[in-house]
Protein backbone atom coordinates (compact mmCIF):
# COMPACT_ATOMS: atom_id res chain seq x y z
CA UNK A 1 85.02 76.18 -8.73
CA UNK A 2 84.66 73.51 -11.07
CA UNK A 3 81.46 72.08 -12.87
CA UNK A 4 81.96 68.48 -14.53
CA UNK A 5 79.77 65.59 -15.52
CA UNK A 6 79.54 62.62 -12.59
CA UNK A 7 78.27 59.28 -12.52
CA UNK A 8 75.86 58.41 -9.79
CA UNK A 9 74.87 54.68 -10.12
CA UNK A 10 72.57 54.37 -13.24
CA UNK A 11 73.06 57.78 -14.10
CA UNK A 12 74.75 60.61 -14.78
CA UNK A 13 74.37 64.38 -13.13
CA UNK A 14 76.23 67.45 -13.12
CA UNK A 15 78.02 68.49 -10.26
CA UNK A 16 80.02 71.45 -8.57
CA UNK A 17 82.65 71.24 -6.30
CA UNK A 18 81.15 74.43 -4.44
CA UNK A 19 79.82 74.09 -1.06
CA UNK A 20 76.67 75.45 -0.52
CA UNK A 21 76.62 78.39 1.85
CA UNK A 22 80.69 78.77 1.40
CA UNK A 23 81.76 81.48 -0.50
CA UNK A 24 82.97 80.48 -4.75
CA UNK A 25 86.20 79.76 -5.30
CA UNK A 26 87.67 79.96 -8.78
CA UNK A 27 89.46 77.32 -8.45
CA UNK A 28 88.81 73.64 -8.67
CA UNK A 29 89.08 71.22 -6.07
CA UNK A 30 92.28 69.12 -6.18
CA UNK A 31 90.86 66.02 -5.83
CA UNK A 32 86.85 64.87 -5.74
CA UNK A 33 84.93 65.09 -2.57
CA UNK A 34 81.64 63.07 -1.76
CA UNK A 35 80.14 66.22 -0.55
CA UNK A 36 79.51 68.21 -3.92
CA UNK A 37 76.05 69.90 -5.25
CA UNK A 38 73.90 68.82 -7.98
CA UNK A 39 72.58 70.63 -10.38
CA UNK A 40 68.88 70.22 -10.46
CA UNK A 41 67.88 72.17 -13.82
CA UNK A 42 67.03 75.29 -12.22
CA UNK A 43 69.54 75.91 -9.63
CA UNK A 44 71.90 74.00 -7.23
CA UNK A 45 71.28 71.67 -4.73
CA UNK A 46 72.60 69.60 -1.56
CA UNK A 47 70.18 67.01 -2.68
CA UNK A 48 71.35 64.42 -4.60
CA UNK A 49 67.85 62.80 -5.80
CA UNK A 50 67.04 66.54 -6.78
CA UNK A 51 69.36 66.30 -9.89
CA UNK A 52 68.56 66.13 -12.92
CA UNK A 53 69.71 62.80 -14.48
CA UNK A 54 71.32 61.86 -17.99
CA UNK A 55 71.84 58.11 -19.59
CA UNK A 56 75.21 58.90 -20.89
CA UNK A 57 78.56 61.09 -19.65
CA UNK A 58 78.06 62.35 -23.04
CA UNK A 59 74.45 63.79 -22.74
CA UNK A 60 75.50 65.30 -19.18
CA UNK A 61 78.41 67.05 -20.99
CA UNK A 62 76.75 68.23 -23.91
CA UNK A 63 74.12 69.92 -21.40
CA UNK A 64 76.72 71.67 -19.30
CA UNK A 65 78.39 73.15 -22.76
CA UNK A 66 74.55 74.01 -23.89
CA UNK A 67 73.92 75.89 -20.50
CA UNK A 68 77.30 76.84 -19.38
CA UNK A 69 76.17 80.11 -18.70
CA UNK A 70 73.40 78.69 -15.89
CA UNK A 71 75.54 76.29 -14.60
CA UNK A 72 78.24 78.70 -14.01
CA UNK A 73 76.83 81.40 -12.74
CA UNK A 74 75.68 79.85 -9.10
CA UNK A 75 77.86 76.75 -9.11
């Protein structure tokens, strides 16, 4: 499973290259899929307008170090 900033249009989000409703993997994907979940502040989601949004790569990154251990845990 891997967690990483992405850029979606004007934005950034983080992502995780789980699929919902598969069981986690502790690996990361190989290569980048257009079906990934977003994280959303509070959990994960199959949503893509549900995450929550950052102006820079830089901010998104910062947050996932910040909160690694909530990001991690479900993703």
């Amino acid at each position: 499973m891997g967690v990483m900033a992405r850029d979606q249009g004007d934005v950034f989000v983080v992502t995780s290259d789980q699929i919902l409703g598969e069981a986690k993997n502790a690996r990361a994907a190989k290569k980048m899929s257009n079906t990934y979940l977003v994280w959303t502040g509070d959990s994960w989601s199959s949503v893509k307008t549900d995450a929550k949004t950052f102006e820079t790569v830089e901010a998104a990154d910062d947050y996932i170090r910040v909160n690694s251990n909530r990001v991690m845990k479900d993703g």
